[in-house]
Structures are given as structure tokens and as C-alpha cells.
Protein backbone atom coordinates (compact mmCIF):
# COMPACT_ATOMS: atom_id res chain seq x y z
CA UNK A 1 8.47 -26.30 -60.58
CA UNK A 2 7.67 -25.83 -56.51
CA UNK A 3 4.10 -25.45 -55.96
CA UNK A 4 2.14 -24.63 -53.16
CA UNK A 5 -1.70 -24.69 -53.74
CA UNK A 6 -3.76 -22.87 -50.46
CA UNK A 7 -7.47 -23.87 -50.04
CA UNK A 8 -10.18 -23.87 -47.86
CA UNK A 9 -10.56 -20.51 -47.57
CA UNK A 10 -14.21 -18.40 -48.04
CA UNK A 11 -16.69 -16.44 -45.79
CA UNK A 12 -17.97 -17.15 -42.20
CA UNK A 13 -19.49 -15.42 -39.40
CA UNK A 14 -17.76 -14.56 -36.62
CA UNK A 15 -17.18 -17.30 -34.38
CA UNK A 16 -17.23 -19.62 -36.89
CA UNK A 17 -14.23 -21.60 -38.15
CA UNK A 18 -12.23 -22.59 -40.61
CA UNK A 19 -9.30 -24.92 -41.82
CA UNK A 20 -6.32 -23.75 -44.40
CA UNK A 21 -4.45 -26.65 -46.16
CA UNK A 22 -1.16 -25.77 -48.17
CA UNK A 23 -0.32 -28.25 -50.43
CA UNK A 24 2.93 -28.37 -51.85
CA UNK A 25 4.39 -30.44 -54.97
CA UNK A 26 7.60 -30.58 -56.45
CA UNK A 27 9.11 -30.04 -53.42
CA UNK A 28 10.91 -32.07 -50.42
CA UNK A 29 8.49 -30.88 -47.94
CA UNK A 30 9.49 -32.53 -45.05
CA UNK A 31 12.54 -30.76 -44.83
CA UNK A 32 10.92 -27.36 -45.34
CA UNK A 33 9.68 -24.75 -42.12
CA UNK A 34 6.18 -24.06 -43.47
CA UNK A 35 4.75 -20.81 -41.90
CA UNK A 36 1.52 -19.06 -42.74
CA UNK A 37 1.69 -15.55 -43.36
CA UNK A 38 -1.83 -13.14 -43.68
CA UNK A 39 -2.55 -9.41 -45.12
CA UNK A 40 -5.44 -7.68 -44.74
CA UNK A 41 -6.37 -4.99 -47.30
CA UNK A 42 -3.57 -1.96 -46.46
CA UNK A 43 -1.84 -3.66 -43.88
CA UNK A 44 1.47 -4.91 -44.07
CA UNK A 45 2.06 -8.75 -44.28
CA UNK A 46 2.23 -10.42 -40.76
CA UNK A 47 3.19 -13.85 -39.86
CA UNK A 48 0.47 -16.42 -38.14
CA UNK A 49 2.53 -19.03 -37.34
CA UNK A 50 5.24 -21.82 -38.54
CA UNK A 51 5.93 -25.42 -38.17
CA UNK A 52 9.39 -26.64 -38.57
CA UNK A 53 10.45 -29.81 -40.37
CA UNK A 54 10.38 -31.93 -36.81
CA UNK A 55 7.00 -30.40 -35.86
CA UNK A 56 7.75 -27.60 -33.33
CA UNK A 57 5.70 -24.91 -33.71
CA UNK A 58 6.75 -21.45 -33.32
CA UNK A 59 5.28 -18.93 -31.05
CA UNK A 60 1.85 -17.98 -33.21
CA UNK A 61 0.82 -14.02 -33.77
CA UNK A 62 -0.67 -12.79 -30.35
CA UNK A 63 -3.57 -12.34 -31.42
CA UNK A 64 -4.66 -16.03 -32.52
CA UNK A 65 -3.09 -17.89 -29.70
CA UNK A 66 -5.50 -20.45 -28.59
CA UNK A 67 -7.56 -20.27 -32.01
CA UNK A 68 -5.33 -21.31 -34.34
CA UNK A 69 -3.27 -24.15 -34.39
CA UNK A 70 -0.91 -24.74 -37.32
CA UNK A 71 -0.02 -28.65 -37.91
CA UNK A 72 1.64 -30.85 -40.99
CA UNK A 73 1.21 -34.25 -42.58
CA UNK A 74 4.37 -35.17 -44.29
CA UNK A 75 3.07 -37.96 -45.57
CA UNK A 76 0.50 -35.68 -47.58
CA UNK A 77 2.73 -32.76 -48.28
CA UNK A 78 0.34 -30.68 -46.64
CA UNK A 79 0.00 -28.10 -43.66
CA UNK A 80 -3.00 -26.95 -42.12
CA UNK A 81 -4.33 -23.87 -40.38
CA UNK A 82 -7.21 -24.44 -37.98
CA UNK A 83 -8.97 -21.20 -37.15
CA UNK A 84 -11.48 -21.54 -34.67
CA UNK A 85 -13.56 -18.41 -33.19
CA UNK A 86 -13.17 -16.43 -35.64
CA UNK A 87 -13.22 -12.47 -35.90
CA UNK A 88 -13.87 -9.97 -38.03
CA UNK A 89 -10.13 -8.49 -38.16
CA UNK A 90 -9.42 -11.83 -39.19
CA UNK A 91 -10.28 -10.90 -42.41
CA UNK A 92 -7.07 -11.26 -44.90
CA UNK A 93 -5.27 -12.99 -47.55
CA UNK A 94 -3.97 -15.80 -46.31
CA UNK A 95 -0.61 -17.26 -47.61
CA UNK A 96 1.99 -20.34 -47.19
CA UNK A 97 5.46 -19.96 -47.31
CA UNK A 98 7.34 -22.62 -47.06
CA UNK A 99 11.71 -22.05 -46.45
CA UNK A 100 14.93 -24.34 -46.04
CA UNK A 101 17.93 -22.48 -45.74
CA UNK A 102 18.00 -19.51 -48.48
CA UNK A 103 15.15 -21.43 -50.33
CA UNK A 104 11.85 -19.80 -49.90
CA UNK A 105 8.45 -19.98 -51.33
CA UNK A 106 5.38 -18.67 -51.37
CA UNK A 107 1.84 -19.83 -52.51
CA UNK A 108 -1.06 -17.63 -53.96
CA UNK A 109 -3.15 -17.10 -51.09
CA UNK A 110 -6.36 -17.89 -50.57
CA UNK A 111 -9.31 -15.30 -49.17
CA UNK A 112 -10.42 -15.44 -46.04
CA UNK A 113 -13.52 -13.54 -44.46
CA UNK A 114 -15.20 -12.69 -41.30
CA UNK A 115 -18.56 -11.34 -41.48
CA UNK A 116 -22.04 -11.28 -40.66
């Protein structure tokens, strides 16, 4: 069964950072487009930014360009979400998806929030 296990999420202050892994298992990740999607509490879901199998990254969600940076390790089935400066609208669920052709996936999410 495909898994894929977010961490490293949890509560900062703005202007603080923190990284997202996505682990996955059961899966051949290296072939997959791994994208991190967000929702914040009665917002729609919104995509952050993707990484495709060969390591291009797709243009990222306005407003995180130059705080975020989304990377992989093959090696470790894993994908990572740096967010640096931090802001309060920020604030979300954040969740991996990972997709090859008509194959899709998504993890559980894992909290993220911005606060004093």
C-alpha cells in the first residue's frame, strides 16, 4: 500500500522557519512529480509547489517565491519543503501529493502554524 508520511510540521513565530519532509514507501518515487499542496481553515486547497522526477521545479505559489524552496532525495524517498520567513497567512494544512500519469496520491497532512 503507497504511503506518504508528512512531518516536521508545528508552531513558530513569524519569521521563523521550517522544513516539511514527505516520505513515501511502497512506491517508485523517483518516477513520481511530488508537489505540496496547503489549506488553510475555509479556504480552498492551493498548490505550493512541485518537483518533477528529473528535479525541475515548477513555478511555486506567488506568494512564497523566494521562501520556500521545494527539493527531493531519491535516494531517501523523500521531498522537502523549506519555509523560511514565515507569516502568519502561512498558517495551513500542509499536504504531499505525489502523481505519475493517472496515478495520484496524497498524504495526511501535517499542521503548520504561524504565530506569536
Amino acid at each position: 500500500q503507497v504511503q506518504l508520511v508528512e512531518s516536521g510540521g508545528g508552531l513558530v513565530q513569524p519569521g521563523g522557519s521550517l522544513r516539511l519532509s514527505c516520505a513515501a514507501s511502497q512506491l517508485a518515487f523517483a518516477t513520481y512529480t511530488i508537489s505540496w499542496y496547503r489549506q488553510a481553515p475555509g479556504k480552498e486547497r492551493e498548490l505550493v509547489a512541485s518537483i518533477t522526477s528529473d528535479g525541475r521545479t515548477t513555478p511555486y505559489l506567488d506568494s512564497v517565491k523566494g521562501r520556500f524552496t521545494i527539493s527531493r532525495d531519491n535516494a531517501k524517498n523523500t521531498v522537502y519543503l523549506q519555509m523560511n520567513s514565515l507569516k502568519p497567512e502561512d498558517t495551513a494544512v500542509y499536504y504531499c501529493h505525489a502523481r505519475r500519469f493517472s496515478l495520484n496520491y496524497w498524504g495526511q497532512g501535517t499542521q503548520v502554524t504561524v504565530s506569536a
